[in-house]
C-alpha atoms as a PDB file:
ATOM      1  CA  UNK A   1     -26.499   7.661  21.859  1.00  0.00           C
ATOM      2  CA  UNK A   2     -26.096   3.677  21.291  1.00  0.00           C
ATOM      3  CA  UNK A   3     -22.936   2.454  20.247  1.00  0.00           C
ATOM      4  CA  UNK A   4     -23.029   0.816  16.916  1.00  0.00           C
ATOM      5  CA  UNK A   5     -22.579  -2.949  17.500  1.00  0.00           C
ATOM      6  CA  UNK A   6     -20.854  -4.767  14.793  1.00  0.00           C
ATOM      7  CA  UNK A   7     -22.133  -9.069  14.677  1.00  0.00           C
ATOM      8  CA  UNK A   8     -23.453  -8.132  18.122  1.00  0.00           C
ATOM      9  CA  UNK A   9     -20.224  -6.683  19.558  1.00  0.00           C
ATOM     10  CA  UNK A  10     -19.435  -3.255  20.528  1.00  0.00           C
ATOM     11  CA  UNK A  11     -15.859  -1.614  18.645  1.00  0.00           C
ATOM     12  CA  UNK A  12     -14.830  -1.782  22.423  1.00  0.00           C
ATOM     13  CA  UNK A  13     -15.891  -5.457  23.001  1.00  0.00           C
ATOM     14  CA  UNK A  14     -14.629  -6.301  19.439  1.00  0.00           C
ATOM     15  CA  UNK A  15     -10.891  -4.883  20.245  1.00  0.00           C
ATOM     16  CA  UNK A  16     -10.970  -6.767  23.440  1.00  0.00           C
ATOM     17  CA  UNK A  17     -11.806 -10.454  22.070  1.00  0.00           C
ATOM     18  CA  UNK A  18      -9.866 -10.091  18.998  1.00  0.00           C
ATOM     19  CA  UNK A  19      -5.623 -10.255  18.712  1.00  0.00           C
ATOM     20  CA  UNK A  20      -5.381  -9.869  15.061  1.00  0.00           C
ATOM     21  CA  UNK A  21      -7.548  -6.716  15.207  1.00  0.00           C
ATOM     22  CA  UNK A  22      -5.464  -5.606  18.744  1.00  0.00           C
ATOM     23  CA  UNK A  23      -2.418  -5.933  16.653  1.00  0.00           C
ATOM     24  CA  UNK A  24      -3.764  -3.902  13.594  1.00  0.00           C
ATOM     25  CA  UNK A  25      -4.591  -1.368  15.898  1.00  0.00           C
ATOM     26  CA  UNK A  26      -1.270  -1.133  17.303  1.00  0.00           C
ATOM     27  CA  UNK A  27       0.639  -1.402  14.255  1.00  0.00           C
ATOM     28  CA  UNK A  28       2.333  -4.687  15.028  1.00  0.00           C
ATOM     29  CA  UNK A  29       2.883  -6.966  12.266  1.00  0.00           C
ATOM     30  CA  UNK A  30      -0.014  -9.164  11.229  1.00  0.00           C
ATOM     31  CA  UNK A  31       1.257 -12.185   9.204  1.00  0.00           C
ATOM     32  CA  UNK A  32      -1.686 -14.082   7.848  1.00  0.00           C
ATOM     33  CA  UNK A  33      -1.318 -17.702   6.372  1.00  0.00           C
ATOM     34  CA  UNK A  34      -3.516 -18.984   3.058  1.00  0.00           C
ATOM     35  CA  UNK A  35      -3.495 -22.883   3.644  1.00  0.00           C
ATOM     36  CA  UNK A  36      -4.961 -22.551   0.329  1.00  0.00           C
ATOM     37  CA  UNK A  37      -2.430 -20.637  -1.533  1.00  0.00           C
ATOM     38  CA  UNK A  38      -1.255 -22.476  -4.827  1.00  0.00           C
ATOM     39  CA  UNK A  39      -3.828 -25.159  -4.350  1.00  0.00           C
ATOM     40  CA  UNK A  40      -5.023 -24.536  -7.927  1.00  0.00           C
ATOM     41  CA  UNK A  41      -1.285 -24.223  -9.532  1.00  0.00           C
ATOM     42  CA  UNK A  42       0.933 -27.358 -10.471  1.00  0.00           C
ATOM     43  CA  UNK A  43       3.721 -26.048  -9.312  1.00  0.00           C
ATOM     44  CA  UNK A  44       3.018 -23.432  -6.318  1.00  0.00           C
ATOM     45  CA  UNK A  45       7.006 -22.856  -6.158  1.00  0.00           C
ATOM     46  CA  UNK A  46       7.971 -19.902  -8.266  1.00  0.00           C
ATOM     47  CA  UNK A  47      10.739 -20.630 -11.208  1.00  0.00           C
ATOM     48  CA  UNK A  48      13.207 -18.299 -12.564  1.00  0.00           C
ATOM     49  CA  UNK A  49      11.621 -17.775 -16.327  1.00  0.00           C
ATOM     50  CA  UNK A  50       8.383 -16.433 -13.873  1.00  0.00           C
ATOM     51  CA  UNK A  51      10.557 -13.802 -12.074  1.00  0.00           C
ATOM     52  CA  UNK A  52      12.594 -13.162 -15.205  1.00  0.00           C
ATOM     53  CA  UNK A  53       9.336 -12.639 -17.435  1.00  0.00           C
ATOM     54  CA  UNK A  54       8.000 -10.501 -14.316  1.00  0.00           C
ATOM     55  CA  UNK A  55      11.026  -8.033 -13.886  1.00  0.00           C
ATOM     56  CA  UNK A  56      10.796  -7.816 -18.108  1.00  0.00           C
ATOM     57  CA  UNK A  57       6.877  -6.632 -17.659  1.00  0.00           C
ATOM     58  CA  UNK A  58       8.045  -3.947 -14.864  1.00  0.00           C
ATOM     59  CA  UNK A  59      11.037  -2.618 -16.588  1.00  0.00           C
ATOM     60  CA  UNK A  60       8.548  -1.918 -19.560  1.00  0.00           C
ATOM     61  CA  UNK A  61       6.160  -0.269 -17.457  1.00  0.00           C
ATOM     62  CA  UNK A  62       8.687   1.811 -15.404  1.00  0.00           C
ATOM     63  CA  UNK A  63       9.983   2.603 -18.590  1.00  0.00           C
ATOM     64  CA  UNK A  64       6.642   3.419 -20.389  1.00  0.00           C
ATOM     65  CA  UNK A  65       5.686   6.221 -17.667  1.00  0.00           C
ATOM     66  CA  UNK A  66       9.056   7.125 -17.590  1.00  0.00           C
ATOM     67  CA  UNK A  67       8.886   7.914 -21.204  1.00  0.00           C
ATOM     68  CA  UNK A  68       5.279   9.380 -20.929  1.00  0.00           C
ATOM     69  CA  UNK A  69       6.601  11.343 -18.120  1.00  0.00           C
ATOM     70  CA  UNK A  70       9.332  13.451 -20.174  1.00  0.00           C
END
């Protein structure tokens, strides 16, 4: 039977030239970096009325299927 190659490489081959997927394998951490995070936002830094209006939303939820729940 022929091993299934994946972009011309082998799951075998694949693992061997590639550290990210190594490290997904193994369960290390993997930290990947978006150089274009924020890019289309003013401000990409995160102000308190964002994380206040953001905890607000989840306590409503939590409490919504909490409620829903009884």
């Amino acid at each position: 039977m022929e091993k299934q190659k994946i972009a011309g490489l082998s799951m075998t081959e694949r693992k061997a030239k590639d550290p990210l997927l190594k490290n997904l394998i193994k369960k290390d951490g993997v930290f990947c970096f978006n150089p274009n995070f924020g890019a289309d936002q003013e401000d990409p830094i995160v102000q308190a009325e964002q994380v206040k209006s953001a905890e607000d939303r989840l306590d409503r939820f939590v409490m919504d299927q909490y409620l829903s729940n009884s």
